[in-house]
Protein backbone atom coordinates (compact mmCIF):
# COMPACT_ATOMS: atom_id res chain seq x y z
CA UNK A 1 56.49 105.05 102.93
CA UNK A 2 60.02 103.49 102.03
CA UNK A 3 58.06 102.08 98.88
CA UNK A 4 56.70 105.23 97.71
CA UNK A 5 60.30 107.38 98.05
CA UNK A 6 61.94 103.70 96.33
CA UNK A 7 59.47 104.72 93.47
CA UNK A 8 59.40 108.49 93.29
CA UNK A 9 61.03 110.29 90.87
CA UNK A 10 64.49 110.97 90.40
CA UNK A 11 65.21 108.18 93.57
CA UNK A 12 67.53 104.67 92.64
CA UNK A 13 66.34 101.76 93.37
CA UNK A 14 68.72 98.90 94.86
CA UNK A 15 69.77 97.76 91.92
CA UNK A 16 70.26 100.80 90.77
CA UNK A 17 72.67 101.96 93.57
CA UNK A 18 75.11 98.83 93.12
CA UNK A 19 78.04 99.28 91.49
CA UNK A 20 78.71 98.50 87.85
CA UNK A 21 80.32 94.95 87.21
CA UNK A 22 83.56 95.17 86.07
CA UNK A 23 83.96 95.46 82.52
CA UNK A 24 86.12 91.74 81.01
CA UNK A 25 89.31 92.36 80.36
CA UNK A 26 89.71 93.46 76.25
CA UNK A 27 91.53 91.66 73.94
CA UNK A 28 95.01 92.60 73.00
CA UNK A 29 94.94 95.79 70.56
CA UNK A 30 96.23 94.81 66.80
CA UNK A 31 99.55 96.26 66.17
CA UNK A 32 101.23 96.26 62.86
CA UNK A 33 103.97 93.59 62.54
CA UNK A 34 106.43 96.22 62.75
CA UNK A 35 105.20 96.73 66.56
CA UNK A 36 105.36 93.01 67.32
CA UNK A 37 107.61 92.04 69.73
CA UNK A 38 110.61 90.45 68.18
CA UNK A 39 111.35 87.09 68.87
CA UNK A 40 114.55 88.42 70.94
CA UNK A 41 112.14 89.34 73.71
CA UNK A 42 109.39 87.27 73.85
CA UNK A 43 111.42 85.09 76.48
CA UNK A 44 111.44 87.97 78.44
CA UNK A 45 107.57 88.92 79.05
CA UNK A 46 107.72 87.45 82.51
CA UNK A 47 108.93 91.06 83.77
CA UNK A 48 105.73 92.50 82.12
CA UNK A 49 103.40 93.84 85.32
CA UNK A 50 103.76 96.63 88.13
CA UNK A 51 105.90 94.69 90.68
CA UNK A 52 105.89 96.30 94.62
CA UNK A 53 108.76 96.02 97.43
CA UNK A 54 109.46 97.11 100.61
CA UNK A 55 113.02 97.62 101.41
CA UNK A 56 113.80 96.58 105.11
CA UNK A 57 114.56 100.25 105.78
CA UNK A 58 111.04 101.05 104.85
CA UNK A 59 111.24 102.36 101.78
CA UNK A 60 109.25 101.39 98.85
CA UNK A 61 110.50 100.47 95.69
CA UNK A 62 107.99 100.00 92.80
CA UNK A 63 109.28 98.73 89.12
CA UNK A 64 106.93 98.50 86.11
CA UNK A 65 107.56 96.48 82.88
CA UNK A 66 105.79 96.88 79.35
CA UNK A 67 105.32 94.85 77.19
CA UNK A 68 107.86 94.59 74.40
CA UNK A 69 106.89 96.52 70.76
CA UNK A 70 108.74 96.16 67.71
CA UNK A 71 112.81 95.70 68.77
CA UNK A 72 112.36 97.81 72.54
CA UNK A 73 110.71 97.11 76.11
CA UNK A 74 110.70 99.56 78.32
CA UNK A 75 111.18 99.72 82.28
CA UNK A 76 110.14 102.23 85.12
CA UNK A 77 111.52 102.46 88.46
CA UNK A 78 110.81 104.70 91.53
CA UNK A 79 111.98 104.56 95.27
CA UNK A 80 109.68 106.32 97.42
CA UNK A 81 110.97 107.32 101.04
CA UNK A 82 109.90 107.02 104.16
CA UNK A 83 107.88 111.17 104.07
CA UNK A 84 106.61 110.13 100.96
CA UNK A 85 109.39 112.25 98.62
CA UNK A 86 110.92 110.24 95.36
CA UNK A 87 114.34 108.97 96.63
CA UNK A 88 115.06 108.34 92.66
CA UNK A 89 113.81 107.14 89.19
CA UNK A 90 115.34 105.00 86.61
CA UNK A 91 114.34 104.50 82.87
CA UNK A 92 115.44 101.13 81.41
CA UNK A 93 115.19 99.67 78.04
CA UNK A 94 115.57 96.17 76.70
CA UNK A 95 116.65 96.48 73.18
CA UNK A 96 117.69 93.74 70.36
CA UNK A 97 120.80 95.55 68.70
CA UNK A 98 122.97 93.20 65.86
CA UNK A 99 121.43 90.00 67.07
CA UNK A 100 122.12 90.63 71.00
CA UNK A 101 120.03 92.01 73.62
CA UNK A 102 121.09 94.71 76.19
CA UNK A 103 119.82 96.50 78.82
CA UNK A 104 119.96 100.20 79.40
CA UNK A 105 119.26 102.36 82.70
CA UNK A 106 118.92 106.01 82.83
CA UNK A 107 119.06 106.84 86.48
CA UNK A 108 117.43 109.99 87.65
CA UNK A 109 117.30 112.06 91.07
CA UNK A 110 113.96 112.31 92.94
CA UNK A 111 112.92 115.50 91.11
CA UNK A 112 114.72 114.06 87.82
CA UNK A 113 117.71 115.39 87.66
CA UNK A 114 120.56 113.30 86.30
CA UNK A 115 123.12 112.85 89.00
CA UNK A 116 126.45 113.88 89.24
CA UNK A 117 128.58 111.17 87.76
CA UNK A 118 125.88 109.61 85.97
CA UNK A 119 125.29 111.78 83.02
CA UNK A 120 126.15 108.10 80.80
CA UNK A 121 123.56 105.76 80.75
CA UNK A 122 124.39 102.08 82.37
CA UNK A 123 125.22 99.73 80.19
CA UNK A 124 124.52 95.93 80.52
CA UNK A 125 124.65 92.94 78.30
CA UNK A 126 122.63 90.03 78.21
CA UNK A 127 124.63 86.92 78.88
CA UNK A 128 122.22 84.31 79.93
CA UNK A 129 117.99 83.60 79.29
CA UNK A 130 116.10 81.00 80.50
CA UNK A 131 112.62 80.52 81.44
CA UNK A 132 111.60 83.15 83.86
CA UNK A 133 115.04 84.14 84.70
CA UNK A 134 117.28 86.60 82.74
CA UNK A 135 121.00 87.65 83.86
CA UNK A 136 122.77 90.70 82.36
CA UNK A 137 126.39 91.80 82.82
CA UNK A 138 127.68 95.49 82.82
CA UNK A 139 129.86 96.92 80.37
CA UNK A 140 131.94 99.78 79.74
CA UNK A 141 131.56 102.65 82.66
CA UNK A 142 128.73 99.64 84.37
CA UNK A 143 131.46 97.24 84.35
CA UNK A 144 131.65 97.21 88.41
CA UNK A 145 128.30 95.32 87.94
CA UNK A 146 129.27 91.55 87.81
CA UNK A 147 125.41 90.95 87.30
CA UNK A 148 122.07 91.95 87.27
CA UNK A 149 119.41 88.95 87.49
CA UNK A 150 115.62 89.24 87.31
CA UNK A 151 114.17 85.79 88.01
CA UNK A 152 110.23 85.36 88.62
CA UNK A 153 110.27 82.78 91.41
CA UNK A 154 106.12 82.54 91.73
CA UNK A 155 103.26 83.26 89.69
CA UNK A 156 103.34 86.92 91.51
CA UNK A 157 106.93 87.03 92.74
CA UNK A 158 109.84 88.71 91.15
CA UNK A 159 113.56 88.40 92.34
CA UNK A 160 116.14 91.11 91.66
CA UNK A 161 119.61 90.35 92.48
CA UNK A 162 122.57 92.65 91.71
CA UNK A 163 126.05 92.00 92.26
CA UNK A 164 129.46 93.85 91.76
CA UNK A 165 133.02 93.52 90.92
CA UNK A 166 135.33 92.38 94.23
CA UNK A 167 137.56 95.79 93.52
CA UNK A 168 134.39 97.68 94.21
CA UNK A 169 133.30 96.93 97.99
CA UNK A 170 129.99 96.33 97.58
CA UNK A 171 127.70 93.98 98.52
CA UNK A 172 125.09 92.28 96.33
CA UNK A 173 121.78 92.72 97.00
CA UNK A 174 118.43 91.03 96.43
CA UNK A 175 115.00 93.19 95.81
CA UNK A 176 112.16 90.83 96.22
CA UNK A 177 108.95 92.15 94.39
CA UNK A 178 105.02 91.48 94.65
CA UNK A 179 103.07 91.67 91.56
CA UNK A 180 100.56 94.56 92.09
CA UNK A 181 96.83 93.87 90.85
């Protein structure tokens, strides 16, 4: 009986009902030169990937890196809070500008509205690259931030540090991140 309904019309046989492999990965798409990344930021494709924390207050913070095109890489950030709700956003860019590179951050409220304050967009220039490890200095109205450091301490591990200005009473802080996927 289980043979006959295998074989009757419109039925799927085992091999049938498994899943799809999945497909290779695909090659890298073509881009012009134009859309190349520059040389400038090739030494910093170690942020490329979706990287996942979780804060020791619970909170979740979740950054995500492209890769670089032309003279630009771009950043996403989001901090989602303990009922689920967007704490805030931020929009960075790496960009090569007159032979330097800086970093840019655009932070947002959790419904992406530009806070109070903030309506300038951080400011931070790049003062030291190494392998896997990049450190960036504010500037201008970011100044308070003595530095910014992304260092990938694994093959899935990715260290944020941020530190500020004495004057300022903060204290540095480190973000550790999981590569997702």
């Amino acid at each position: 009986l289980l043979a006959a309904c295998a074989s009757a019309p419109g039925s799927r046989s085992r091999e049938e009902a498994r899943p799809a492999p999945a497909a290779a990965t695909p090659p890298p798409i073509a881009v012009p030169d134009h859309a190349r990344a520059h040389a400038s930021l090739v030494d910093l494709s170690f942020l490329i990937g979706r990287w996942v924390a979780e804060n020791p207050n619970g909170t979740v913070n979740e950054e995500v890196w492209l890769p670089a095109r032309g003279n630009v890489a771009l950043g996403l950030f989001r901090q989602v809070r303990l009922d689920g709700d967007c704490s805030f956003a931020e929009v960075s860019q790496l960009a090569r500008e007159d032979d330097r590179v800086l970093l840019r951050l655009r932070h947002l409220h959790g419904r992406l509205a530009v806070p109070e304050g903030r309506a300038d967009v951080s400011l931070f220039e790049l003062v030291e690259l190494g392998p896997d490890r990049v450190e960036f200095r504010g500037a201008g109205a970011a100044e308070q931030v003595s530095s910014v450091v992304y260092e990938r301490t694994g093959p899935r591990t990715l260290e944020q540090s941020v530190g500020f200005a004495e004057e300022t009473g903060q204290a540095p802080f480190v973000t550790r991140y999981r590569l997702d996927g």
